[in-house]
PDB file of N, CA and C in Angstrom:
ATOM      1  N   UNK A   1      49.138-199.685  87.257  1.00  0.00           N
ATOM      2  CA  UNK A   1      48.952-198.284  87.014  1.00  0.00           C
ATOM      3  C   UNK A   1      48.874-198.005  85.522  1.00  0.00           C
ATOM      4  N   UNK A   2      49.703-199.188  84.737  1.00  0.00           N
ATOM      5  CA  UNK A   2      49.681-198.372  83.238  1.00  0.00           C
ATOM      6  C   UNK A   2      48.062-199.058  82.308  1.00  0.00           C
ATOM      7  N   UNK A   3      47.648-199.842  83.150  1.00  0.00           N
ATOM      8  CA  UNK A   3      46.255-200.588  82.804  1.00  0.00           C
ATOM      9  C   UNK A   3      45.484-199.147  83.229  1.00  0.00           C
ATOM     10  N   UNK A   4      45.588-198.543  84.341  1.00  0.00           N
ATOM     11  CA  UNK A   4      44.516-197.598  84.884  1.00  0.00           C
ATOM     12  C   UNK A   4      44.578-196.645  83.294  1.00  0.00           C
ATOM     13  N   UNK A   5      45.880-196.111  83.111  1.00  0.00           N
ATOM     14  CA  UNK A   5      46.155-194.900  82.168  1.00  0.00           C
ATOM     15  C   UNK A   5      45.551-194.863  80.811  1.00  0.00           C
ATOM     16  N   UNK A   6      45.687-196.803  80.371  1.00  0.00           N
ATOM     17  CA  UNK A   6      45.087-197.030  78.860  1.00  0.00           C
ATOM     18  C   UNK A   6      43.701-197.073  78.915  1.00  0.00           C
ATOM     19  N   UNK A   7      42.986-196.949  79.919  1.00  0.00           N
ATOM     20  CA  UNK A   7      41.547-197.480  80.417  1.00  0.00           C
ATOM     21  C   UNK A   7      41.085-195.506  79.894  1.00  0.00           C
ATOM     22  N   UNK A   8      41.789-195.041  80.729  1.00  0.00           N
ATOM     23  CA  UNK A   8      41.267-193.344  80.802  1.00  0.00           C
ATOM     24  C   UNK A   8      41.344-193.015  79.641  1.00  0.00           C
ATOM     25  N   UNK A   9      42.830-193.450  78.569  1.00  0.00           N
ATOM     26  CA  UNK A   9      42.836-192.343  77.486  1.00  0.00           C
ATOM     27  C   UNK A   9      41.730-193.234  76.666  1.00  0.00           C
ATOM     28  N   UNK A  10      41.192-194.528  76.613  1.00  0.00           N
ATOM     29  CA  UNK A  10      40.000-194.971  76.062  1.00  0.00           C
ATOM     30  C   UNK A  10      39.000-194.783  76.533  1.00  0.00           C
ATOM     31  N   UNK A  11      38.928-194.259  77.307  1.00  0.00           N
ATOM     32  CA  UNK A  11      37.438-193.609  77.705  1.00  0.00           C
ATOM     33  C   UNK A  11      37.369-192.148  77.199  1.00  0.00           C
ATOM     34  N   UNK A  12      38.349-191.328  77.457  1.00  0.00           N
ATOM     35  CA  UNK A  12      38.779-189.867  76.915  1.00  0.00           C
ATOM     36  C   UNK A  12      39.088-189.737  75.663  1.00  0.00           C
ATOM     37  N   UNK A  13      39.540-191.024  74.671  1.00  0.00           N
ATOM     38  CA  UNK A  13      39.206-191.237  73.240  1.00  0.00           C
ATOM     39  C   UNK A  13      37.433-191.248  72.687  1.00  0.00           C
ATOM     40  N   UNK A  14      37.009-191.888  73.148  1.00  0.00           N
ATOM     41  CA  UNK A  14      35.735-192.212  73.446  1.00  0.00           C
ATOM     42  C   UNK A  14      34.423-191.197  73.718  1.00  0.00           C
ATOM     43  N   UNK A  15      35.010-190.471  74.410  1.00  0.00           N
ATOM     44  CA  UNK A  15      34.232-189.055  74.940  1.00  0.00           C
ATOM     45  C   UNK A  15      34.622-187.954  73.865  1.00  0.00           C
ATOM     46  N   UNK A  16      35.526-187.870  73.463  1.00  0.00           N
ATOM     47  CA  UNK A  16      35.961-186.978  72.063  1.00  0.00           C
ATOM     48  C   UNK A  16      35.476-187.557  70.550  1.00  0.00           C
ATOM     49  N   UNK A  17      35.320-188.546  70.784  1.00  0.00           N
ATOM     50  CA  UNK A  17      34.787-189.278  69.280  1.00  0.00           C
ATOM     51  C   UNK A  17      33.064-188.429  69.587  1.00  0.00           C
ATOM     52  N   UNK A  18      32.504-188.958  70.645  1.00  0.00           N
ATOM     53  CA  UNK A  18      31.085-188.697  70.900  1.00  0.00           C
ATOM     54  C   UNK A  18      30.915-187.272  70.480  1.00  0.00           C
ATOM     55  N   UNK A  19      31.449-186.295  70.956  1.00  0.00           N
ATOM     56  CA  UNK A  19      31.453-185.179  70.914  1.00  0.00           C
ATOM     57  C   UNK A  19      31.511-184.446  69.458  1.00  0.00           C
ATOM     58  N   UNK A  20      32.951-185.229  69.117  1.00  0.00           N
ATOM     59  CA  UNK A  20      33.131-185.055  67.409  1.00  0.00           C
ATOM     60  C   UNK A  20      31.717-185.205  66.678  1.00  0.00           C
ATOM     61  N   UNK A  21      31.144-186.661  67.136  1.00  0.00           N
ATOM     62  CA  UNK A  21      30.206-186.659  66.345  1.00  0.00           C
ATOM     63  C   UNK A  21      29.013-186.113  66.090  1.00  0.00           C
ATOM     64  N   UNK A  22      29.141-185.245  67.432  1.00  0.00           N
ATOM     65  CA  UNK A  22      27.412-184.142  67.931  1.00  0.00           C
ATOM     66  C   UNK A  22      27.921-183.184  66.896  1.00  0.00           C
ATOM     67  N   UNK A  23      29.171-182.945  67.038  1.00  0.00           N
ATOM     68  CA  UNK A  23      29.580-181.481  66.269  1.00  0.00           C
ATOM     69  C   UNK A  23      29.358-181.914  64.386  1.00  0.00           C
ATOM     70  N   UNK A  24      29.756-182.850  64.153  1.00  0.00           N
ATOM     71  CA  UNK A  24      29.388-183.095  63.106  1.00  0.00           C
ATOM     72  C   UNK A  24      28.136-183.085  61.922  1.00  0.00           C
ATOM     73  N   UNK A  25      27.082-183.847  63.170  1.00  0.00           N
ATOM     74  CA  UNK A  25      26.263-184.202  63.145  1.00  0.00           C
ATOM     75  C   UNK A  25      25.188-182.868  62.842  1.00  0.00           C
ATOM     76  N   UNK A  26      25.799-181.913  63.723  1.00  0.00           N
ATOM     77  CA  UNK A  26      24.611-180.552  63.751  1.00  0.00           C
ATOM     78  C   UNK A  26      25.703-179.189  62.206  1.00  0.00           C
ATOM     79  N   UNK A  27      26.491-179.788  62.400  1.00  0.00           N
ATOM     80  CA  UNK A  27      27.141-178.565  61.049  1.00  0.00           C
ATOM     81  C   UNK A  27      26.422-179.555  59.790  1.00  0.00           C
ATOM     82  N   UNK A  28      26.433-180.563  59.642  1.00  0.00           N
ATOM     83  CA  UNK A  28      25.850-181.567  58.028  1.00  0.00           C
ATOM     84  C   UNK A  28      24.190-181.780  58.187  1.00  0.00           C
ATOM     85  N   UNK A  29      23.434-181.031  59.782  1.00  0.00           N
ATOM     86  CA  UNK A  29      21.823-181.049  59.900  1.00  0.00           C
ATOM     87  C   UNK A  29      21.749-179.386  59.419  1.00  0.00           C
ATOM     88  N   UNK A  30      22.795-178.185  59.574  1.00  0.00           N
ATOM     89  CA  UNK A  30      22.878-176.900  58.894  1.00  0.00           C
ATOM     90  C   UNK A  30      22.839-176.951  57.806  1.00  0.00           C
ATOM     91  N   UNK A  31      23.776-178.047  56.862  1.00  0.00           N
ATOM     92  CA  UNK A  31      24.422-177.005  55.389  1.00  0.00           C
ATOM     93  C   UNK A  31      23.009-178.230  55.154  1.00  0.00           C
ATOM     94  N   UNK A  32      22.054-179.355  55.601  1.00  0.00           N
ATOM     95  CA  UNK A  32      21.391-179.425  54.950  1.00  0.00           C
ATOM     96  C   UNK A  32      20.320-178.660  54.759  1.00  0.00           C
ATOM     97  N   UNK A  33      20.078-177.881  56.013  1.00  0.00           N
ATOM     98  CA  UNK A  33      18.991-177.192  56.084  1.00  0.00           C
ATOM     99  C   UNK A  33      19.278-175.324  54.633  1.00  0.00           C
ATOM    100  N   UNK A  34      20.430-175.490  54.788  1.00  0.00           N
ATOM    101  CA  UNK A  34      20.894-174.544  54.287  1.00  0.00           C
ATOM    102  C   UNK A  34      20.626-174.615  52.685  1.00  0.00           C
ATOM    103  N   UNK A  35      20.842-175.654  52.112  1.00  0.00           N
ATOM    104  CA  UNK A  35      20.746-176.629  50.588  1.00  0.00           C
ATOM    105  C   UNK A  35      19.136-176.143  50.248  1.00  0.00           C
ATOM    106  N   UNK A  36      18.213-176.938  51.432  1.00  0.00           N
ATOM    107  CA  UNK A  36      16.912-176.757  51.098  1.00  0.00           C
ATOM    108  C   UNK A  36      16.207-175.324  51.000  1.00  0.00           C
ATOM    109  N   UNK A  37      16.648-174.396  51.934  1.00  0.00           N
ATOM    110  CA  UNK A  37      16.156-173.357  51.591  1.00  0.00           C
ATOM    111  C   UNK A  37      16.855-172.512  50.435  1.00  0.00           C
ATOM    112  N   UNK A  38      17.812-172.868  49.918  1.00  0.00           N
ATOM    113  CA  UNK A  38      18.690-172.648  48.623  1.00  0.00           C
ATOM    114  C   UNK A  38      17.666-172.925  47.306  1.00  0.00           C
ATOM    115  N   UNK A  39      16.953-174.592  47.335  1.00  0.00           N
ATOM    116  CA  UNK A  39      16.257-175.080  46.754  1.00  0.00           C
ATOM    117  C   UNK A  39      15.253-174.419  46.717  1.00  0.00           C
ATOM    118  N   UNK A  40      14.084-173.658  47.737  1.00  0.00           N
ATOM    119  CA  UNK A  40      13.296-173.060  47.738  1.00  0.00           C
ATOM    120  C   UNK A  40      13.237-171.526  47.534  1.00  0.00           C
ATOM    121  N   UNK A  41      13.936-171.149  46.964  1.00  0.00           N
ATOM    122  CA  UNK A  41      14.289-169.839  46.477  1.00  0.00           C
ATOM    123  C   UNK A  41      13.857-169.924  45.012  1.00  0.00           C
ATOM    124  N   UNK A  42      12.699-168.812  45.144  1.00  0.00           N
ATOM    125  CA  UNK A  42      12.344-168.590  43.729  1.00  0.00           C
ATOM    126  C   UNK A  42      13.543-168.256  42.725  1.00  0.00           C
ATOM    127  N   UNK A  43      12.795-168.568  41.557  1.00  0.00           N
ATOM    128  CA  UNK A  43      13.825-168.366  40.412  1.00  0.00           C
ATOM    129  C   UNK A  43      13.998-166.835  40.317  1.00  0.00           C
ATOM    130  N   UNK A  44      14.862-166.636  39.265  1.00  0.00           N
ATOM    131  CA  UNK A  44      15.612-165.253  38.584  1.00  0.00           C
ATOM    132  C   UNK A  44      15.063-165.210  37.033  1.00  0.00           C
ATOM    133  N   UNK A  45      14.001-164.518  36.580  1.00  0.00           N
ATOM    134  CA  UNK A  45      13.927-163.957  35.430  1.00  0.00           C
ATOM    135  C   UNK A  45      15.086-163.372  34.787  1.00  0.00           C
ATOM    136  N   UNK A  46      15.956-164.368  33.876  1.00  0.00           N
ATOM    137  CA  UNK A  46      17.400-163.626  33.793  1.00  0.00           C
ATOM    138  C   UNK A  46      16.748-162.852  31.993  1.00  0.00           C
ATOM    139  N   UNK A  47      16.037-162.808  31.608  1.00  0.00           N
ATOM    140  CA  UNK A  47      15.760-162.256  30.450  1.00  0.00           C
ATOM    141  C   UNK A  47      15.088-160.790  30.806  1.00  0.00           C
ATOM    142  N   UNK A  48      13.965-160.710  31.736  1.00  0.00           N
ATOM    143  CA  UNK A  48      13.456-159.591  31.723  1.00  0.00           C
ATOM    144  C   UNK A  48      14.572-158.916  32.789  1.00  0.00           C
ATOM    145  N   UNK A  49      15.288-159.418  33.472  1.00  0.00           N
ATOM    146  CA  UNK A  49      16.533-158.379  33.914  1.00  0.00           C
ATOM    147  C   UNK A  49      17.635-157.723  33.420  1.00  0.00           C
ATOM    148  N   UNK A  50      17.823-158.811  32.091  1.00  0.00           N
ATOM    149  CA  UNK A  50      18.685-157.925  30.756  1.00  0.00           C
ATOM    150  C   UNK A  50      17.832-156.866  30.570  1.00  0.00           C
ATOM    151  N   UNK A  51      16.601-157.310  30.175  1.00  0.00           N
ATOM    152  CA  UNK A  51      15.611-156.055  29.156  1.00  0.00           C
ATOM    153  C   UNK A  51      15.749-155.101  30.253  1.00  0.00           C
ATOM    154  N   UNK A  52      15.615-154.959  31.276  1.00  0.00           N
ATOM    155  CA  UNK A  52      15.589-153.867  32.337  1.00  0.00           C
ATOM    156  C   UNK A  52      16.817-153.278  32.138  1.00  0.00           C
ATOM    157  N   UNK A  53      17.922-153.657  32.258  1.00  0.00           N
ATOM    158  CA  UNK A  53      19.097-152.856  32.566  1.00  0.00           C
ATOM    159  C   UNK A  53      19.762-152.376  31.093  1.00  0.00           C
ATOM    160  N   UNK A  54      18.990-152.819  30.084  1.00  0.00           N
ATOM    161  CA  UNK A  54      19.585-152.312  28.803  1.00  0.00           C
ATOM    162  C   UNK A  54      19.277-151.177  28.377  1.00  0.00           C
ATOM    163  N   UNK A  55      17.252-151.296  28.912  1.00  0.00           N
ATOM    164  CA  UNK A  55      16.811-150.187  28.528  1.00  0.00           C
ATOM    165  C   UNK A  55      16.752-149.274  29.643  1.00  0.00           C
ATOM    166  N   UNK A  56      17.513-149.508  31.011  1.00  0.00           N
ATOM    167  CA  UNK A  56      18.388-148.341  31.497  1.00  0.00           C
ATOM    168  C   UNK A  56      19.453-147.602  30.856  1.00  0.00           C
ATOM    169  N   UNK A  57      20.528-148.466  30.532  1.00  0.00           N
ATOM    170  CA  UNK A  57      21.250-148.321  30.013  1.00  0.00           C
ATOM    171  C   UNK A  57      21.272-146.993  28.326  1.00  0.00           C
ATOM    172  N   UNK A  58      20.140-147.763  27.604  1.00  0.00           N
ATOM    173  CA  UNK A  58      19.973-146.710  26.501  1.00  0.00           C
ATOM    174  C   UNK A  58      19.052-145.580  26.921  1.00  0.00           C
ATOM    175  N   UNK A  59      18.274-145.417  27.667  1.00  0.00           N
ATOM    176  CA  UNK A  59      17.969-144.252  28.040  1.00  0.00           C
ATOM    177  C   UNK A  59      18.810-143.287  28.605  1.00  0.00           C
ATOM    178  N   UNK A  60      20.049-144.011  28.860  1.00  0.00           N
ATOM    179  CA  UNK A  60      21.080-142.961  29.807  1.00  0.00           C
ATOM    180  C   UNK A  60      22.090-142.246  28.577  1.00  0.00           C
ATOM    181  N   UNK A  61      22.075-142.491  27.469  1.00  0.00           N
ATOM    182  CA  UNK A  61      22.744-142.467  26.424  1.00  0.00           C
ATOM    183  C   UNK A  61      22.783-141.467  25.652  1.00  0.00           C
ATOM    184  N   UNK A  62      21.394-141.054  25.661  1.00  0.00           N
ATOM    185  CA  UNK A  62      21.289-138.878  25.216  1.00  0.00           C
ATOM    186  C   UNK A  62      21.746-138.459  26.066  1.00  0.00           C
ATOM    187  N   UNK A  63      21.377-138.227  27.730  1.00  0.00           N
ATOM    188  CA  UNK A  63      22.120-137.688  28.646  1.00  0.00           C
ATOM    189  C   UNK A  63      23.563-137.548  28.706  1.00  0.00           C
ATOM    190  N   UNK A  64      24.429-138.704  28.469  1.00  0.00           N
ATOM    191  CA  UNK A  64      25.931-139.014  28.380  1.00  0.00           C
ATOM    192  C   UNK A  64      26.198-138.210  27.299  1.00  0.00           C
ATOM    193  N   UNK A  65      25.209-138.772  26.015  1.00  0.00           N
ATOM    194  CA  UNK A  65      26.121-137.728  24.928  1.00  0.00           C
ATOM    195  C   UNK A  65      26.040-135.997  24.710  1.00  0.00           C
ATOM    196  N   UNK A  66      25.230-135.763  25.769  1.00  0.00           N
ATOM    197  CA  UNK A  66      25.267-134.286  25.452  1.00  0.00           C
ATOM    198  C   UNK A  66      26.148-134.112  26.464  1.00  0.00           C
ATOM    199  N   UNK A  67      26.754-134.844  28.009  1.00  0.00           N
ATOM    200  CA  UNK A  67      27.442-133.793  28.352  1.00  0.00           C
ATOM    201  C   UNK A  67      28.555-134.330  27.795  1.00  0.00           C
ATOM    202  N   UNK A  68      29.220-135.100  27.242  1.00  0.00           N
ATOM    203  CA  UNK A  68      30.140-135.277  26.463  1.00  0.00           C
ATOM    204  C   UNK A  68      30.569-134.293  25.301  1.00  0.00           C
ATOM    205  N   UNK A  69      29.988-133.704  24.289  1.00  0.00           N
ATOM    206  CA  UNK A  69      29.572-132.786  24.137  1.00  0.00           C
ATOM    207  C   UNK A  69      29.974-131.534  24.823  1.00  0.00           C
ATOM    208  N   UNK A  70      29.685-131.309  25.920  1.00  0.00           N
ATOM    209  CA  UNK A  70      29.491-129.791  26.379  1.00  0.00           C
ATOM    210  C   UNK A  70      31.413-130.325  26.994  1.00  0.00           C
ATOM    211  N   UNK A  71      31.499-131.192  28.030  1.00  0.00           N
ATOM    212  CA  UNK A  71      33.190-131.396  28.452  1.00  0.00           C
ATOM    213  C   UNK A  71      34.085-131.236  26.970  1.00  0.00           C
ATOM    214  N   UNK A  72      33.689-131.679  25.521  1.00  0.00           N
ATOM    215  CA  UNK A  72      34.445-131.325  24.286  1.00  0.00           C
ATOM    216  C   UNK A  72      34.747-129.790  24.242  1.00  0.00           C
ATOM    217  N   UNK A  73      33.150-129.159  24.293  1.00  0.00           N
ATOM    218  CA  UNK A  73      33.393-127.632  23.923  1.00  0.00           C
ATOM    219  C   UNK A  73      33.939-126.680  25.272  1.00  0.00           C
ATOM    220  N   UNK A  74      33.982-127.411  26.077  1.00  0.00           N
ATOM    221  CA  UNK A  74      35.288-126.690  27.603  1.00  0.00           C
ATOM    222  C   UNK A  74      36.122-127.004  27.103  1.00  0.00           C
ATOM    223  N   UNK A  75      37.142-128.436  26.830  1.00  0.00           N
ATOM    224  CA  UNK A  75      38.556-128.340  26.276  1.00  0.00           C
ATOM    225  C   UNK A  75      38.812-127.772  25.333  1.00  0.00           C
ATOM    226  N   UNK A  76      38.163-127.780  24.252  1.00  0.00           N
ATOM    227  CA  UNK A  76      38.356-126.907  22.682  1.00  0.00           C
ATOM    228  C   UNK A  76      38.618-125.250  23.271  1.00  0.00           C
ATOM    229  N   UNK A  77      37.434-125.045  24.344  1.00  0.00           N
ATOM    230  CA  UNK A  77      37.698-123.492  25.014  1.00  0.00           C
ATOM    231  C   UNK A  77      38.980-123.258  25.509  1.00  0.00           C
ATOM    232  N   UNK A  78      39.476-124.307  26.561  1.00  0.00           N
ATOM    233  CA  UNK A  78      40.721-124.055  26.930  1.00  0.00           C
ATOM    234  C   UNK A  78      42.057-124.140  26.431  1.00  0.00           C
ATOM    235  N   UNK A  79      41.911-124.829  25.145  1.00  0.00           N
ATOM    236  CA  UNK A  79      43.082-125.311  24.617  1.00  0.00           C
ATOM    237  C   UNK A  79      43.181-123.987  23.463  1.00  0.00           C
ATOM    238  N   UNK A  80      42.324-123.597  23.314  1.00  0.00           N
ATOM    239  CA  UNK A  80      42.472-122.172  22.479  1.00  0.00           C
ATOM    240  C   UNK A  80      42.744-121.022  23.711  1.00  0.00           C
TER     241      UNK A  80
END
């Protein structure tokens, strides 16, 4: 009987290794597939995206300073 028991959990070792290895096998056939289309991703113009957001940035800069400006001449109002 204890021959039958070591026979099963090596076959039921056996059947879990297999399994392990499908599971393995298809998560490392993902992150490769995952890598390559990573690889195929156009680039990032990281220069003309500074120039974009700077010269957002300074165009927003008269706007800011006038109402900055106008919130000065409300506290100066209220504090008198």
């Amino acid at each position: 009987m204890a021959n039958v028991a070591g026979i099963l959990e090596t076959i039921g070792g056996g059947i879990g290794s297999m399994f392990g290895g499908l599971l393995g096998g298809n998560a490392a056939d993902l992150a490769r597939k995952r890598l390559i289309a990573a690889a195929n991703t156009p680039g990032i113009d990281t220069r003309a995206l500074t120039s974009e957001a700077l010269s957002g940035m300074l165009g927003a800069i008269p706007a800011a300073s006038s109402l900055g400006g106008q919130i000065n001449q409300i506290n100066t109002g209220q504090l008198a």
